[in-house]
PDB file of N, CA and C in Angstrom:
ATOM      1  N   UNK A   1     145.885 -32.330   6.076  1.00  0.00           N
ATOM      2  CA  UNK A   1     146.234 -33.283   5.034  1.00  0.00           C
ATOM      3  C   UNK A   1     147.200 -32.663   4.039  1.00  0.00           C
ATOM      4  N   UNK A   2     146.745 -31.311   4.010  1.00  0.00           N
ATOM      5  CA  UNK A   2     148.353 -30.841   3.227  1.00  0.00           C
ATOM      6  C   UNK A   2     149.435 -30.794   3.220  1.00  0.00           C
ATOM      7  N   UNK A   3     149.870 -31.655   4.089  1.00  0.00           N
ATOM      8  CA  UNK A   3     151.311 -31.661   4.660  1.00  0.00           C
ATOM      9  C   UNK A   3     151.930 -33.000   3.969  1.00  0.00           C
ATOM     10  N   UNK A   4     150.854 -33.723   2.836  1.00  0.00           N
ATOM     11  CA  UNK A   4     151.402 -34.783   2.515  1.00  0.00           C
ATOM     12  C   UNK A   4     150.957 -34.907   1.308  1.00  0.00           C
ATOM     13  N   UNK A   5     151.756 -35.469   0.655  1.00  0.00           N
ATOM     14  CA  UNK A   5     151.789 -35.250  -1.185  1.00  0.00           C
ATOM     15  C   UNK A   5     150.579 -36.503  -1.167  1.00  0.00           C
ATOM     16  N   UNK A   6     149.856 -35.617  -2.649  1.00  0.00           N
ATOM     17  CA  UNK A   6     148.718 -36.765  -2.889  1.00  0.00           C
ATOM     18  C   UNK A   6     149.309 -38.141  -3.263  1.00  0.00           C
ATOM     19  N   UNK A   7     150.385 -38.304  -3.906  1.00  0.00           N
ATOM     20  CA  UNK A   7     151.094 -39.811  -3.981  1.00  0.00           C
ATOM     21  C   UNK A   7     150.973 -40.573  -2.835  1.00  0.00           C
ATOM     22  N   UNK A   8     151.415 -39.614  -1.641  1.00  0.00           N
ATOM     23  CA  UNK A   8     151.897 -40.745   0.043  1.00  0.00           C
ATOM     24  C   UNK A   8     150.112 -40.548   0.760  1.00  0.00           C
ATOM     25  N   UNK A   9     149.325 -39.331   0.531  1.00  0.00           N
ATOM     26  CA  UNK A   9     148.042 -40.107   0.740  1.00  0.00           C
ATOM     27  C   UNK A   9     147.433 -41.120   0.049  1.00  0.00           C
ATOM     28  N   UNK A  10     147.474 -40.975  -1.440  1.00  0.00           N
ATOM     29  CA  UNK A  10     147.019 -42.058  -2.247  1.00  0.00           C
ATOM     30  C   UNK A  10     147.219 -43.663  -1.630  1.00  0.00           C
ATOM     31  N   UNK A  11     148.647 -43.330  -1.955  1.00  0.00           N
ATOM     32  CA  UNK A  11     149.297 -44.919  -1.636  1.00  0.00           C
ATOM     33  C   UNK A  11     148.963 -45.646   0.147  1.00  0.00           C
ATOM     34  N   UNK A  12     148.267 -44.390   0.939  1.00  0.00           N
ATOM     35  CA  UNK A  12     147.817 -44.435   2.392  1.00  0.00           C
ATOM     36  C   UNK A  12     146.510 -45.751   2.278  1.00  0.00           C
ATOM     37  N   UNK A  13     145.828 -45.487   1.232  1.00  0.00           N
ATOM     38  CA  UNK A  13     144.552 -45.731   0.942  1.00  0.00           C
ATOM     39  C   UNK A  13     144.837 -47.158   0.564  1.00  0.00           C
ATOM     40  N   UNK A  14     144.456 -48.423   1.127  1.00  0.00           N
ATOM     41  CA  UNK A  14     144.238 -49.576   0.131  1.00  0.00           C
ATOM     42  C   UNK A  14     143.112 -50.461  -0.260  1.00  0.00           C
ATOM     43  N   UNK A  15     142.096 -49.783  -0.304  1.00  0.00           N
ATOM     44  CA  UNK A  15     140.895 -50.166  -0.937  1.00  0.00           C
ATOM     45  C   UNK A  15     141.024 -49.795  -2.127  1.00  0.00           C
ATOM     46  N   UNK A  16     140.562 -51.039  -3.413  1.00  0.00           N
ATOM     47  CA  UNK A  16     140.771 -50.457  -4.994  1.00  0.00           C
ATOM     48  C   UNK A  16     139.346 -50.017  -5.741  1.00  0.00           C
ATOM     49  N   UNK A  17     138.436 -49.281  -4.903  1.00  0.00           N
ATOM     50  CA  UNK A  17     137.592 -48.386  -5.243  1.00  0.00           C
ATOM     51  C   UNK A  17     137.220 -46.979  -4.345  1.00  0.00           C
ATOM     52  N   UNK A  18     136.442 -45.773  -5.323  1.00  0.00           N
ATOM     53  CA  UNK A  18     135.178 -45.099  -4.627  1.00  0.00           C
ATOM     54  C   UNK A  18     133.918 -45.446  -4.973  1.00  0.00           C
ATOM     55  N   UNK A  19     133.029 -44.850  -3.689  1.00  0.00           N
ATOM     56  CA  UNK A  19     131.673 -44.410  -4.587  1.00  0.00           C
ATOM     57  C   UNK A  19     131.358 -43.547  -4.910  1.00  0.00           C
ATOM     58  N   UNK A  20     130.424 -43.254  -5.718  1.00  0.00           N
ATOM     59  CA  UNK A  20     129.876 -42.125  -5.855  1.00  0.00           C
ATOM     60  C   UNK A  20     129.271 -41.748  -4.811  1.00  0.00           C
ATOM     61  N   UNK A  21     129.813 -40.169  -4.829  1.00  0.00           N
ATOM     62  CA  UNK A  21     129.071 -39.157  -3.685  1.00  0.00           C
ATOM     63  C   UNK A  21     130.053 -38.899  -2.753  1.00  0.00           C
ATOM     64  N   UNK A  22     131.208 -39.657  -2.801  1.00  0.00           N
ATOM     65  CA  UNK A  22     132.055 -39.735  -1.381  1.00  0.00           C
ATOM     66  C   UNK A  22     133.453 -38.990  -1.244  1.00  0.00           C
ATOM     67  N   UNK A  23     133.647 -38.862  -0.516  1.00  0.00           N
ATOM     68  CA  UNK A  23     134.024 -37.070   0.408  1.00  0.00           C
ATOM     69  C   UNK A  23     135.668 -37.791   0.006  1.00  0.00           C
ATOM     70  N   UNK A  24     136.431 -36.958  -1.328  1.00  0.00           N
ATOM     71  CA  UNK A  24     137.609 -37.221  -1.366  1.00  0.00           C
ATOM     72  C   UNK A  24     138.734 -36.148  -1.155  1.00  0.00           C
ATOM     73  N   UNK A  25     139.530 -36.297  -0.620  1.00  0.00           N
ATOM     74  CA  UNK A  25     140.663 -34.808  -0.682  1.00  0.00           C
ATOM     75  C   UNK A  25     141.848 -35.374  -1.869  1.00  0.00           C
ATOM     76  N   UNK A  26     141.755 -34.113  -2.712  1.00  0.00           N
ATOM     77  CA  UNK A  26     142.182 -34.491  -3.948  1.00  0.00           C
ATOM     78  C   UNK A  26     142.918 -32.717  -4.040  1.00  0.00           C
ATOM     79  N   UNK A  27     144.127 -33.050  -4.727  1.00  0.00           N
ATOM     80  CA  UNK A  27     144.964 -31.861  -5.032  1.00  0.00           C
ATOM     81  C   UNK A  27     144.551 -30.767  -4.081  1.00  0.00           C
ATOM     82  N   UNK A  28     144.677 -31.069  -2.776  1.00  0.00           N
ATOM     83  CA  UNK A  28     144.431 -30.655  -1.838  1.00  0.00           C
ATOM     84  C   UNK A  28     143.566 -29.106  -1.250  1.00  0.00           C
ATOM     85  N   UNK A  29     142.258 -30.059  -2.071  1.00  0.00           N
ATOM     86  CA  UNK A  29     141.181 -29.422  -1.431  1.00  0.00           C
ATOM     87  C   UNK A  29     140.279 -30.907  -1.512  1.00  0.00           C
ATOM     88  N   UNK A  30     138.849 -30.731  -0.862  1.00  0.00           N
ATOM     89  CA  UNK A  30     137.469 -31.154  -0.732  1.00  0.00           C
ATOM     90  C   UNK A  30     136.916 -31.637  -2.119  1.00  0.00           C
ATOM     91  N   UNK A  31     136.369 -32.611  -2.100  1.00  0.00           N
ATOM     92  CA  UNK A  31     136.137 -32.953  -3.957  1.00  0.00           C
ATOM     93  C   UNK A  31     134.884 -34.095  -3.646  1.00  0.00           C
ATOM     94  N   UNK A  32     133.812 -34.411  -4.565  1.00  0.00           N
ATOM     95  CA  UNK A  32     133.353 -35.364  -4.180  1.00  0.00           C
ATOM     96  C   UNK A  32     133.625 -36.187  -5.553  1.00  0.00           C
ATOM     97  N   UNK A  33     133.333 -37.525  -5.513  1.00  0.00           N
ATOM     98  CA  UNK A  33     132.996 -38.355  -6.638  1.00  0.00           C
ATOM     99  C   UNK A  33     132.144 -38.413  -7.396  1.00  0.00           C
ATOM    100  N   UNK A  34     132.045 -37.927  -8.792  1.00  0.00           N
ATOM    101  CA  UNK A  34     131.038 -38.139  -9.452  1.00  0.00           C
ATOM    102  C   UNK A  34     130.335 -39.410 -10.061  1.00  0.00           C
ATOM    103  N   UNK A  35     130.951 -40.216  -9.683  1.00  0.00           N
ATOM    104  CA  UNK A  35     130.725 -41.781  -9.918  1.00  0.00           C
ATOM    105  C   UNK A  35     131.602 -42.931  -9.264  1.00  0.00           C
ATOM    106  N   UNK A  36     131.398 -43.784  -9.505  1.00  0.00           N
ATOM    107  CA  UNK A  36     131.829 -45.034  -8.565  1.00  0.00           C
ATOM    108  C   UNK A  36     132.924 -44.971  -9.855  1.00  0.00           C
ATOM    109  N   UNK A  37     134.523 -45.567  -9.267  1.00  0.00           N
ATOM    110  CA  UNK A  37     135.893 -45.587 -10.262  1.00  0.00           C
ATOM    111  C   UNK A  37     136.296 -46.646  -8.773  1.00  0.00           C
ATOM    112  N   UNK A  38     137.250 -47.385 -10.124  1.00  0.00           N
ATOM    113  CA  UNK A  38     138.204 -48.107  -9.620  1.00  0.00           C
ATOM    114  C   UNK A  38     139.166 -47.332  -9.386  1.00  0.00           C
ATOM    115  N   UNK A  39     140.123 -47.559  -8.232  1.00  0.00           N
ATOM    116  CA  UNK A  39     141.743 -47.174  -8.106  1.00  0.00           C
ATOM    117  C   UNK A  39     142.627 -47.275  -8.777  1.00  0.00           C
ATOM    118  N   UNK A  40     142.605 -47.152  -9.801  1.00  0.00           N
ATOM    119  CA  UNK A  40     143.995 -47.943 -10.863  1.00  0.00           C
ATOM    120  C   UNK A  40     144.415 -46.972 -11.411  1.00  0.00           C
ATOM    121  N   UNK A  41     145.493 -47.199 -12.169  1.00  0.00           N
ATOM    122  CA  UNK A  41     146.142 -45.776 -13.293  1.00  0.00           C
ATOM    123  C   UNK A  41     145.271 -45.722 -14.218  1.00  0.00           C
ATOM    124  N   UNK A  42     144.776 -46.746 -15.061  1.00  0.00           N
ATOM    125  CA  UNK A  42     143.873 -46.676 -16.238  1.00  0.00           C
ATOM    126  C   UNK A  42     142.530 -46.023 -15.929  1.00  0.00           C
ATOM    127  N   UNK A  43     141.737 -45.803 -14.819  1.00  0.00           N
ATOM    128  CA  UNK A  43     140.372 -45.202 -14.577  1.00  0.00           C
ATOM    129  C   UNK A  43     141.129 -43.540 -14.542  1.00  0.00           C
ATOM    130  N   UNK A  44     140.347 -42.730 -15.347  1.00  0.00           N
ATOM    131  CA  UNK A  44     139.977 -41.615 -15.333  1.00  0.00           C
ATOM    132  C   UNK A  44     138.686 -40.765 -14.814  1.00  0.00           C
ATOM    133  N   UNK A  45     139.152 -40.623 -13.123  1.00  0.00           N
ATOM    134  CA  UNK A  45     137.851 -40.451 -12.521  1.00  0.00           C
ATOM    135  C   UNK A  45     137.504 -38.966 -12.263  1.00  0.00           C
ATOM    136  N   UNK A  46     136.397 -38.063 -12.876  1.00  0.00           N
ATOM    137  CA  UNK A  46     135.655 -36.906 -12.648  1.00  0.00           C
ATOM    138  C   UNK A  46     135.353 -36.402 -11.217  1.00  0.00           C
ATOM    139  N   UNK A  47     135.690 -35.779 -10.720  1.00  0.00           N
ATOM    140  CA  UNK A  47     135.407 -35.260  -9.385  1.00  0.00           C
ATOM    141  C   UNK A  47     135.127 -34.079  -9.092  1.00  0.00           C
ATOM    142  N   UNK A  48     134.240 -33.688  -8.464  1.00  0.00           N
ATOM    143  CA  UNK A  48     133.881 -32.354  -8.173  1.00  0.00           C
ATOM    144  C   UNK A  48     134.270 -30.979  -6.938  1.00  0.00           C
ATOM    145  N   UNK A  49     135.086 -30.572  -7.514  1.00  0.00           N
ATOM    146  CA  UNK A  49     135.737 -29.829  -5.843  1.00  0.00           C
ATOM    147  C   UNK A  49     134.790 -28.556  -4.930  1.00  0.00           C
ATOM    148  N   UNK A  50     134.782 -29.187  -3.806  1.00  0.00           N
ATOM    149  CA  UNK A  50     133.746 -28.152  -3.465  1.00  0.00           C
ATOM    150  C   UNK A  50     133.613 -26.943  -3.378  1.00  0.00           C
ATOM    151  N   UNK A  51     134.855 -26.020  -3.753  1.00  0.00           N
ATOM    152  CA  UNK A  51     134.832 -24.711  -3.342  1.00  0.00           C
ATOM    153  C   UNK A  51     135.287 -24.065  -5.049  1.00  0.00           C
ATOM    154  N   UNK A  52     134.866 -24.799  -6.094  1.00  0.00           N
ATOM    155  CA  UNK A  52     134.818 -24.290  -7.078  1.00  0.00           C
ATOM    156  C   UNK A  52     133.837 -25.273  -8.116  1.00  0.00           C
ATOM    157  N   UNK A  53     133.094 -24.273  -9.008  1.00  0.00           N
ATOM    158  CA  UNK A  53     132.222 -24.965 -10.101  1.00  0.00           C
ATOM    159  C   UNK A  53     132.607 -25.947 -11.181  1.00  0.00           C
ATOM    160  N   UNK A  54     133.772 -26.142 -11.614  1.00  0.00           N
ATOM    161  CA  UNK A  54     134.911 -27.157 -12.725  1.00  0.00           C
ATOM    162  C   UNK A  54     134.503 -28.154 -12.021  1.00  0.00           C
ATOM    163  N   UNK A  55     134.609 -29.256 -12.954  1.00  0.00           N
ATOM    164  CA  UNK A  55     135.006 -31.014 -12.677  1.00  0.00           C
ATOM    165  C   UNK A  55     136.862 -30.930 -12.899  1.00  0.00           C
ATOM    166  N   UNK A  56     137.076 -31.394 -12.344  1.00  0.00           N
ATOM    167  CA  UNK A  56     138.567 -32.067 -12.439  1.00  0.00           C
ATOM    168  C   UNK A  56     138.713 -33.492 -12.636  1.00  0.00           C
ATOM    169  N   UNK A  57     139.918 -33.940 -13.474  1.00  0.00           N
ATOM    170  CA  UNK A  57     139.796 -35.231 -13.737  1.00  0.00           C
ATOM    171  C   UNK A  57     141.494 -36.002 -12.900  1.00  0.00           C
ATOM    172  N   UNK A  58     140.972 -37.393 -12.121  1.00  0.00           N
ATOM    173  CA  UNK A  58     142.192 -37.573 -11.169  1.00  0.00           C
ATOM    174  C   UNK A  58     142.486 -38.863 -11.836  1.00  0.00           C
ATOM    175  N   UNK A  59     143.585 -39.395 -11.786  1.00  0.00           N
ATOM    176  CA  UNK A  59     144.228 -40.245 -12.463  1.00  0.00           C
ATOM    177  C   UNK A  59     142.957 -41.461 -10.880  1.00  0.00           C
ATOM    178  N   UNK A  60     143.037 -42.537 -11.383  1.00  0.00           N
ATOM    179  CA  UNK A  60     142.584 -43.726 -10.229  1.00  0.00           C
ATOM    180  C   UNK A  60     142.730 -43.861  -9.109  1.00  0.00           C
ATOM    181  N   UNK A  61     144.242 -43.746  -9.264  1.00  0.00           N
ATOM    182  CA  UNK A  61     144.952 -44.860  -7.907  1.00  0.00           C
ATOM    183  C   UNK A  61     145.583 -43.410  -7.293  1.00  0.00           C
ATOM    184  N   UNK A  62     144.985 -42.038  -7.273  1.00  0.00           N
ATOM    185  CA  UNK A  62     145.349 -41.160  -6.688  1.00  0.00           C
ATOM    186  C   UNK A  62     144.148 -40.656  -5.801  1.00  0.00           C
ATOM    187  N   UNK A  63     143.095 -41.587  -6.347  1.00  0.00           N
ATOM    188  CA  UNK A  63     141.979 -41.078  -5.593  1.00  0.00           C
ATOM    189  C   UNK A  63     142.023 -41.202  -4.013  1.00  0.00           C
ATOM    190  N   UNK A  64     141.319 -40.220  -2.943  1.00  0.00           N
ATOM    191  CA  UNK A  64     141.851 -40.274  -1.327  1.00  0.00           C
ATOM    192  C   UNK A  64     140.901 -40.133  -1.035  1.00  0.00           C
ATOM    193  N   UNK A  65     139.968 -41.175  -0.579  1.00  0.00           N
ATOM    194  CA  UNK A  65     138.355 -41.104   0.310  1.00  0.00           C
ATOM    195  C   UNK A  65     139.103 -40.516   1.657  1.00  0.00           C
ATOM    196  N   UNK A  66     138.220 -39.567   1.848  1.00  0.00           N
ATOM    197  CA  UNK A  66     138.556 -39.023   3.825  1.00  0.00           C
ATOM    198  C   UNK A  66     138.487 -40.272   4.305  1.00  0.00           C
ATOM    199  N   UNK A  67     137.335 -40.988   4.740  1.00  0.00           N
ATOM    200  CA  UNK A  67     137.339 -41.705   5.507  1.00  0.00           C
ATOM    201  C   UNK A  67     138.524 -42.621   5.662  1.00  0.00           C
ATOM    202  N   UNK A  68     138.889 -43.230   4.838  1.00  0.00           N
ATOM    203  CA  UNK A  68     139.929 -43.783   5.062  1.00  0.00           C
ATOM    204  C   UNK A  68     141.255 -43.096   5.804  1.00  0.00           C
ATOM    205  N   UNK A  69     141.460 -42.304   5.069  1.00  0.00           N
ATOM    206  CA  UNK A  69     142.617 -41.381   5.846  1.00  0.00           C
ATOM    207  C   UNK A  69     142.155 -40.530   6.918  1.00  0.00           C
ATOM    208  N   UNK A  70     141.180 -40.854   7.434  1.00  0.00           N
ATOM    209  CA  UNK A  70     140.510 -41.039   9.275  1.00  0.00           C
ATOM    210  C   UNK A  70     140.509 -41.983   9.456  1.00  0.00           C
ATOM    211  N   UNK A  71     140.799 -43.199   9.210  1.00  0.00           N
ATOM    212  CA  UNK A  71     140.769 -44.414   9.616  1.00  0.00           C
ATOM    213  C   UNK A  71     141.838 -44.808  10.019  1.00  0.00           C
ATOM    214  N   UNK A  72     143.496 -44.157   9.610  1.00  0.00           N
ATOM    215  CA  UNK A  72     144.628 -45.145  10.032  1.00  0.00           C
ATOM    216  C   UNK A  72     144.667 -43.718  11.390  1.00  0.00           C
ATOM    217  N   UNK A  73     145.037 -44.332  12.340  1.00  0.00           N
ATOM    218  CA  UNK A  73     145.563 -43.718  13.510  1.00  0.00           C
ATOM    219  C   UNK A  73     146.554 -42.752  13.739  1.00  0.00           C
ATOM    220  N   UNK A  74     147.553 -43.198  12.518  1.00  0.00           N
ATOM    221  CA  UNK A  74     148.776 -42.277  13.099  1.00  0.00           C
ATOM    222  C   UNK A  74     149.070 -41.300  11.782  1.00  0.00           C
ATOM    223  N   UNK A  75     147.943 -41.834  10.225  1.00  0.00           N
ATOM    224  CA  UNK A  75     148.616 -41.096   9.252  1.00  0.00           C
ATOM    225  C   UNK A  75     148.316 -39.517   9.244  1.00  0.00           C
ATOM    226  N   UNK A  76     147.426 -39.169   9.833  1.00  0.00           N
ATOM    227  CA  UNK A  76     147.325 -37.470  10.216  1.00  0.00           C
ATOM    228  C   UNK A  76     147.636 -36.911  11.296  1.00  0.00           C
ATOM    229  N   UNK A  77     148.033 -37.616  11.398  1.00  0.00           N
ATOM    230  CA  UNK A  77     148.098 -37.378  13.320  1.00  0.00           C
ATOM    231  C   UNK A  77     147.142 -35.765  13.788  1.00  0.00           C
ATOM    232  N   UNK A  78     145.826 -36.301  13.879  1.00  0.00           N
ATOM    233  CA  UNK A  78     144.862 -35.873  14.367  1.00  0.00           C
ATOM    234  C   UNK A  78     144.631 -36.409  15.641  1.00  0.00           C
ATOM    235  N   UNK A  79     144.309 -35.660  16.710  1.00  0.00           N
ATOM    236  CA  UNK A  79     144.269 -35.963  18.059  1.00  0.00           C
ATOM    237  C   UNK A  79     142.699 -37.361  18.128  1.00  0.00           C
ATOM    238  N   UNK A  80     142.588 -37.804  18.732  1.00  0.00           N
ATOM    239  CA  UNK A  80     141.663 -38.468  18.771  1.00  0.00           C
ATOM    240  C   UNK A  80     140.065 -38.328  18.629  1.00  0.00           C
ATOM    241  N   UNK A  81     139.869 -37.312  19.695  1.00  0.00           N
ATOM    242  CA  UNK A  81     138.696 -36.397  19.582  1.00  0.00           C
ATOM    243  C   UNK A  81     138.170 -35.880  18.284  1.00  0.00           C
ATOM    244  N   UNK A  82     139.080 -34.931  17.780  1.00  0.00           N
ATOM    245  CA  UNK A  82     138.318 -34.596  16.106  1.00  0.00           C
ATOM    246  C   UNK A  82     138.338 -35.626  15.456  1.00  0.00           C
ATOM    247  N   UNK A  83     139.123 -36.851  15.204  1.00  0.00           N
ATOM    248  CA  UNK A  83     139.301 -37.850  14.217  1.00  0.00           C
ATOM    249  C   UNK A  83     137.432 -38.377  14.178  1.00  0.00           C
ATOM    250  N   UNK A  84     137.253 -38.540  15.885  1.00  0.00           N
ATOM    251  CA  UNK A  84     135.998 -39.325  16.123  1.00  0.00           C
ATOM    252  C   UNK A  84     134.707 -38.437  15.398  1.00  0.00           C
ATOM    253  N   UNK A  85     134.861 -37.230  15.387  1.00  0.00           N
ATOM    254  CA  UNK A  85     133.591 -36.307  15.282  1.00  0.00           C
ATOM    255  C   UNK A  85     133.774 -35.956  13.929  1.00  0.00           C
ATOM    256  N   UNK A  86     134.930 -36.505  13.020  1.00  0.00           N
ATOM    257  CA  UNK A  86     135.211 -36.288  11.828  1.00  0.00           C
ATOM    258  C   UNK A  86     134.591 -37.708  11.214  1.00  0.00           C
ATOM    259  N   UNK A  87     134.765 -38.454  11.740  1.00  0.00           N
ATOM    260  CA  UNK A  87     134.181 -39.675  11.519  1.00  0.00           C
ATOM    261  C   UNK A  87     132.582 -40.036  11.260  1.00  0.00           C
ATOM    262  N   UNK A  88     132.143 -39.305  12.813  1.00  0.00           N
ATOM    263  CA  UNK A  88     131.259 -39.317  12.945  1.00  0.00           C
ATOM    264  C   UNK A  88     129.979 -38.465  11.503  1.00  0.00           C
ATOM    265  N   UNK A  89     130.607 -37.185  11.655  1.00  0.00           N
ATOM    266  CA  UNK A  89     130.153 -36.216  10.380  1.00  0.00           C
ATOM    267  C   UNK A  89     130.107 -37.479   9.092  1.00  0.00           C
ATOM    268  N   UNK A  90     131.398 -38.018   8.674  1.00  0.00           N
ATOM    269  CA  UNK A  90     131.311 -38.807   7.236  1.00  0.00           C
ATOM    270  C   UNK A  90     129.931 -39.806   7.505  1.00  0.00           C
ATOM    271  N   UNK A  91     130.174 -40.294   8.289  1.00  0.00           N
ATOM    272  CA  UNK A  91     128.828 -41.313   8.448  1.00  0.00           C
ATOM    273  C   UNK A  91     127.365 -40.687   8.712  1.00  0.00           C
ATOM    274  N   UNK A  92     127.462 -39.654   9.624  1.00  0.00           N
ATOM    275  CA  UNK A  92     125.764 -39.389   9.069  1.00  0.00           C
ATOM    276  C   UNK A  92     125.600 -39.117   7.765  1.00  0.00           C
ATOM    277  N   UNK A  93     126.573 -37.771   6.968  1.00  0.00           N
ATOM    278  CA  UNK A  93     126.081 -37.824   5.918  1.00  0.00           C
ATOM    279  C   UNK A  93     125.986 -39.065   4.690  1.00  0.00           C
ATOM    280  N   UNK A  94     126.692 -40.164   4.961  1.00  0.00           N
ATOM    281  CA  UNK A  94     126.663 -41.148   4.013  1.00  0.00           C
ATOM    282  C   UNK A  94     124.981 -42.226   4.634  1.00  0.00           C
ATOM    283  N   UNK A  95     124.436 -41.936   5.484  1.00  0.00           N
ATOM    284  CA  UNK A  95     123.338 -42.440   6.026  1.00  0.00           C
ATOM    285  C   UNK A  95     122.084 -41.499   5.721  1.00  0.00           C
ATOM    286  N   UNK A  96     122.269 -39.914   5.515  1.00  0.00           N
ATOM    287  CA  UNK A  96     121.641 -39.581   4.992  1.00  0.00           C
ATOM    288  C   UNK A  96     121.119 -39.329   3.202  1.00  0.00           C
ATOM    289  N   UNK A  97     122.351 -39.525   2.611  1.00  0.00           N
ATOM    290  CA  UNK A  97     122.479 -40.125   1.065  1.00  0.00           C
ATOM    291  C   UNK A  97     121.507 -41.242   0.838  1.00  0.00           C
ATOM    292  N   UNK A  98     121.841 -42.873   1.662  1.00  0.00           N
ATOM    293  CA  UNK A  98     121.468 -43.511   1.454  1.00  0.00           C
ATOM    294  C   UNK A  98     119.905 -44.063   1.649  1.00  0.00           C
ATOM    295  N   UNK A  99     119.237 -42.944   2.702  1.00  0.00           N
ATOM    296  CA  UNK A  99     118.004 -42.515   2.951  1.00  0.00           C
ATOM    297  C   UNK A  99     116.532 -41.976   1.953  1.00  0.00           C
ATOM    298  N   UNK A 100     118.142 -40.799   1.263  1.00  0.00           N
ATOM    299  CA  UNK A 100     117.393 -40.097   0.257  1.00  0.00           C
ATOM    300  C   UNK A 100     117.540 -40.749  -1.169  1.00  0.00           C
TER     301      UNK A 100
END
């Protein structure tokens, strides 16, 4: 995913929310949501990156759920196989969230 400015992933994305908890790549690393935000310029959304202790704060409409950007076919061009088992990973853990 680093091969593409968070603007042209952002703008990849056209759903105008997250939720909380959910697996975003943001200034290109791993981040989760600390709360449910709208997509817009005006939301100032808190996110947590996983490979460091800080919150970072992302403008809205820059926010990049993985899943989605596993969802279009050609925007990573990820071979098929990992896309599926990448997929697969987001959904158990969002089934095990919703469990607990």
């Amino acid at each position: 995913m680093s091969k593409w400015s968070a603007k042209e992933l952002a703008e990849a994305v056209t759903r105008d929310h997250v939720n909380w908890g959910e697996l975003l790549w943001q200034a290109g690393e791993f981040c989760v949501a600390n709360s449910d935000n709208r997509r817009d310029p005006r939301t100032k959304a808190i996110v947590h990156p996983l490979t460091r202790a800080s919150q970072s704060k992302i403008v809205g409409n820059f926010l990049a759920p993985v899943s989605d950007l596993l969802s279009d076919m050609d925007l990573l061009a990820i071979d098929d196989r990992p896309r599926k088992v990448l997929r697969r990973i987001l959904a158990e853990v969002e089934t095990l969230e919703l469990a607990g």
